[in-house]
Protein backbone atom coordinates (compact mmCIF):
# COMPACT_ATOMS: atom_id res chain seq x y z
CA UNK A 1 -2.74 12.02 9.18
CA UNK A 2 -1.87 10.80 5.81
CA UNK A 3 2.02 10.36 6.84
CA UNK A 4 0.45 8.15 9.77
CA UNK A 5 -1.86 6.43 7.33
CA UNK A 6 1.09 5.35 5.00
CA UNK A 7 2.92 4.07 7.71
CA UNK A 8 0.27 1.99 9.37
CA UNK A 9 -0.13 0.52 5.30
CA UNK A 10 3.85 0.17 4.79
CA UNK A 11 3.64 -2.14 7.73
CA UNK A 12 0.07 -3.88 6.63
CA UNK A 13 1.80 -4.65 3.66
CA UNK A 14 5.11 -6.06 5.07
CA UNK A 15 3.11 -8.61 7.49
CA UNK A 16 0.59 -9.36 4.27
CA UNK A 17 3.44 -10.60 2.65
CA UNK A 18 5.18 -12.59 5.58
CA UNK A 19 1.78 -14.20 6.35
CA UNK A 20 1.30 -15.44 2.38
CA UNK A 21 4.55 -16.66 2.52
CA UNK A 22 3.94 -18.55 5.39
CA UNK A 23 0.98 -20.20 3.78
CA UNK A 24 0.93 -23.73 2.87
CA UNK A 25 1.96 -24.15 -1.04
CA UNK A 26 -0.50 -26.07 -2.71
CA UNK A 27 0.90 -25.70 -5.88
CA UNK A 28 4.73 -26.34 -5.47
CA UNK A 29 5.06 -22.74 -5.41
CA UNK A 30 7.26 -20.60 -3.88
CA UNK A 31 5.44 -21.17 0.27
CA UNK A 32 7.36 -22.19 2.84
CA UNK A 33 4.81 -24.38 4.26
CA UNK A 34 4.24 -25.46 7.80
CA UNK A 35 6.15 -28.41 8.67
CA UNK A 36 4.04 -31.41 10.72
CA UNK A 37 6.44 -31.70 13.52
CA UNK A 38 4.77 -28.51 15.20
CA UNK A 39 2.60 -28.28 18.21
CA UNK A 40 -0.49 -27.25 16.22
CA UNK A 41 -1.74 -29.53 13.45
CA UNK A 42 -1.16 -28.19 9.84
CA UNK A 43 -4.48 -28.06 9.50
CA UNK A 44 -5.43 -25.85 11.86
CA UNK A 45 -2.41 -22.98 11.39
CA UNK A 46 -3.08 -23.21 7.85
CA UNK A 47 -6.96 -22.02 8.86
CA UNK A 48 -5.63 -19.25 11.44
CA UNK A 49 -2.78 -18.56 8.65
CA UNK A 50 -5.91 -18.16 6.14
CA UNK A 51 -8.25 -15.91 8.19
CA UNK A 52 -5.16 -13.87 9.33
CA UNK A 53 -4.20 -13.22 6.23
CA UNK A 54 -7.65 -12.30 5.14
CA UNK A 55 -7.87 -10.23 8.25
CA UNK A 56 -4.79 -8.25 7.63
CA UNK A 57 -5.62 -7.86 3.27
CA UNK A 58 -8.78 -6.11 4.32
CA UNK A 59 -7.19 -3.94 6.08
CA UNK A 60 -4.70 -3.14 3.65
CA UNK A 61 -7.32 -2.36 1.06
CA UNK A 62 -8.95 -0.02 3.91
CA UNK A 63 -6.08 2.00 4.85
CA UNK A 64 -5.45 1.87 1.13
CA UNK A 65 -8.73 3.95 0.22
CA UNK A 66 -8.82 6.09 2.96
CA UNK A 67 -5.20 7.59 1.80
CA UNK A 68 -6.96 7.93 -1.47
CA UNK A 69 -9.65 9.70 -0.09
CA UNK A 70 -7.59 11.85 1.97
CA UNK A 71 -5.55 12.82 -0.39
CA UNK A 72 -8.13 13.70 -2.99
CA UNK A 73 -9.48 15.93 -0.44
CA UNK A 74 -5.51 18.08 -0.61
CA UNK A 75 -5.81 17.81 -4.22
CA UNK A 76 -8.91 19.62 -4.46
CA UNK A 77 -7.28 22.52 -2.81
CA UNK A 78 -4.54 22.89 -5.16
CA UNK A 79 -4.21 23.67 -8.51
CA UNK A 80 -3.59 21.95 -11.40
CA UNK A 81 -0.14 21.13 -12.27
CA UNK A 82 -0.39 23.23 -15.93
CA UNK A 83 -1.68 26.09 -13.80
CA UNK A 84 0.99 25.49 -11.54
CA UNK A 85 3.91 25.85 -14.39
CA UNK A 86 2.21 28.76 -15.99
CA UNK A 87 2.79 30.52 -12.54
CA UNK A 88 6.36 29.38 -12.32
CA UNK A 89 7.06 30.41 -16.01
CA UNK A 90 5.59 33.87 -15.66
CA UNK A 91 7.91 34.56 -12.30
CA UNK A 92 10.84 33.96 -14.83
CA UNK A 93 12.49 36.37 -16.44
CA UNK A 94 11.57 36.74 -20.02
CA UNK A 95 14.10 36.83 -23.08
CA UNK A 96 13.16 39.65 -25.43
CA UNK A 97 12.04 39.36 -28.55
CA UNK A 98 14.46 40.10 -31.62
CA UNK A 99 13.10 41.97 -34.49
């Protein structure tokens, strides 16, 4: 599930990125804009670019906490990672002691 969930926000976060790059720049910064010769006014893909890309952040940030949450849950189970090395270090053999 988690594998799945990371996929599904790789690719939220790919097409987050196209669609803000797509935006208008109102700024002279780094957008490549919509030119006017189109078949849709500029105003009106910049509003669908908007909500899309609104549409597609919350999502993002959804799939984003649920992975968090899901892998708290796996993290619960385990142990910590100095309890983990103490384990690993007492499977070793030991180097004896001079006197």
């Amino acid at each position: 599930m988690e594998s799945l969930l990371t996929t599904i926000n790789v690719l939220l976060a790919i097409i987050l990125v196209i669609s803000v790059l797509l935006q208008k720049s109102e700024g002279g910064a780094l957008g490549l804009g919509v030119s006017q010769d189109n078949f849709t006014s500029t105003r009106a893909m910049g509003s669908f670019l908007t909500k899309f890309t609104s549409i597609i952040a919350t999502l993002f940030i959804i799939c984003s906490i649920a992975i968090v949450a899901i892998s708290r849950d796996e993290l619960r189970e385990t142990q910590s990672v100095l309890e983990k090395q103490e384990e690993e270090n007492s499977n070793l053999p030991q180097i004896p002691q001079s006197k």
